[in-house]
Protein backbone atom coordinates (compact mmCIF):
# COMPACT_ATOMS: atom_id res chain seq x y z
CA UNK A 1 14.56 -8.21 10.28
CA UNK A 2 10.84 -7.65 9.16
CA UNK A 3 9.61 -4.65 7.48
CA UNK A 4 7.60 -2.07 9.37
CA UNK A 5 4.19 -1.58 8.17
CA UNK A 6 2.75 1.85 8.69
CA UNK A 7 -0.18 3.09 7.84
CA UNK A 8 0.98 5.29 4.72
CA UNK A 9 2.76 2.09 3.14
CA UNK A 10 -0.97 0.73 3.55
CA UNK A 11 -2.52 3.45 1.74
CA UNK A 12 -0.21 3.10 -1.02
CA UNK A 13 -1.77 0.07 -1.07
CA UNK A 14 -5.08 0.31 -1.23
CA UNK A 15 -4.62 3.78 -3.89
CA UNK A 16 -3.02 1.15 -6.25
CA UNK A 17 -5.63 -1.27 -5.65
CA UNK A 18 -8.13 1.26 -6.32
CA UNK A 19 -6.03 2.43 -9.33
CA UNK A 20 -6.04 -0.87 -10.57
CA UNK A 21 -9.77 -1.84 -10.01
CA UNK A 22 -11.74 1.00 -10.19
CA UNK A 23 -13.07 0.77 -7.09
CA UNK A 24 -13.09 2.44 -4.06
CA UNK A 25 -11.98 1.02 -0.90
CA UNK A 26 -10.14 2.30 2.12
CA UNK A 27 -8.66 1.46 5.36
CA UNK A 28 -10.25 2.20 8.96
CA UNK A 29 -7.82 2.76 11.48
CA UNK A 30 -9.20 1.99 15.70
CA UNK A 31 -8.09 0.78 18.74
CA UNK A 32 -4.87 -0.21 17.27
CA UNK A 33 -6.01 -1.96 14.35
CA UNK A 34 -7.37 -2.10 10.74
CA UNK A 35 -10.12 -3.10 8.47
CA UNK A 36 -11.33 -2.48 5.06
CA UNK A 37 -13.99 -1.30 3.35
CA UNK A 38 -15.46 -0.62 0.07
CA UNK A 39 -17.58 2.47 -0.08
CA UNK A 40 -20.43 2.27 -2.99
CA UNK A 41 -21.23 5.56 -5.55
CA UNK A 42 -24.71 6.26 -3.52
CA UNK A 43 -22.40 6.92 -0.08
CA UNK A 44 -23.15 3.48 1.54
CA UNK A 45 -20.02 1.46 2.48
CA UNK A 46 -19.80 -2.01 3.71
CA UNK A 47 -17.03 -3.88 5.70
CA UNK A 48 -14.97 -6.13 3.20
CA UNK A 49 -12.61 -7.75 6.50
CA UNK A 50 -12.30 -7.78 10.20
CA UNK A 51 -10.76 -5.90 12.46
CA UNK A 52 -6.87 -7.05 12.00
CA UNK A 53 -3.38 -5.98 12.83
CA UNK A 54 -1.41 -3.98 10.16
CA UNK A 55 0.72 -7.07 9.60
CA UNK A 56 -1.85 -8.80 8.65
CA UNK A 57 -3.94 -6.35 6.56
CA UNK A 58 -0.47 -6.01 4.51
CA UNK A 59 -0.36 -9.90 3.95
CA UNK A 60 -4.60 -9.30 2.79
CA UNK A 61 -3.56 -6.00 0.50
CA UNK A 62 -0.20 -8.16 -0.66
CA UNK A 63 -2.76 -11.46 -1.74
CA UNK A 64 -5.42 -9.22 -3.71
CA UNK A 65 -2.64 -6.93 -5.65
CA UNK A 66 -1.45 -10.11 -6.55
CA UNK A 67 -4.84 -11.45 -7.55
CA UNK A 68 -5.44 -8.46 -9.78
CA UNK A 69 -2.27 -8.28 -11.42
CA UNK A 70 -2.54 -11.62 -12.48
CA UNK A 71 -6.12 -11.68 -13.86
């Protein structure tokens, strides 16, 4: 049995990514799916992925919170 992914787990997520880096990114929930994007200090923001399911934004999350805590 898989593991639900809802969009709370996801921001856990991205607050310990943010945590981790620094930065400051977030999720954009619409018509059933997700993206993310990384919002700069002077309020502009840019779109750092598609439009994807939450599956596979966890599996995107999953691969950068492993590339941080191993760098």
């Amino acid at each position: 049995m898989t593991q639900r992914i809802t969009e709370k787990f996801l921001d856990n997520m991205i607050k310990n990514i943010n945590n981790r880096t620094g930065r400051k990114y977030f999720l954009e929930y619409a018509y059933g799916g997700v993206k993310l994007v990384h919002t700069y200090e002077n309020g502009g923001y840019t779109d750092e992925s598609y439009r994807m399911t939450k599956r596979e934004m966890y599996y995107v999350l999953d691969a950068l919170q492993h590339f941080i805590n191993h760098n």
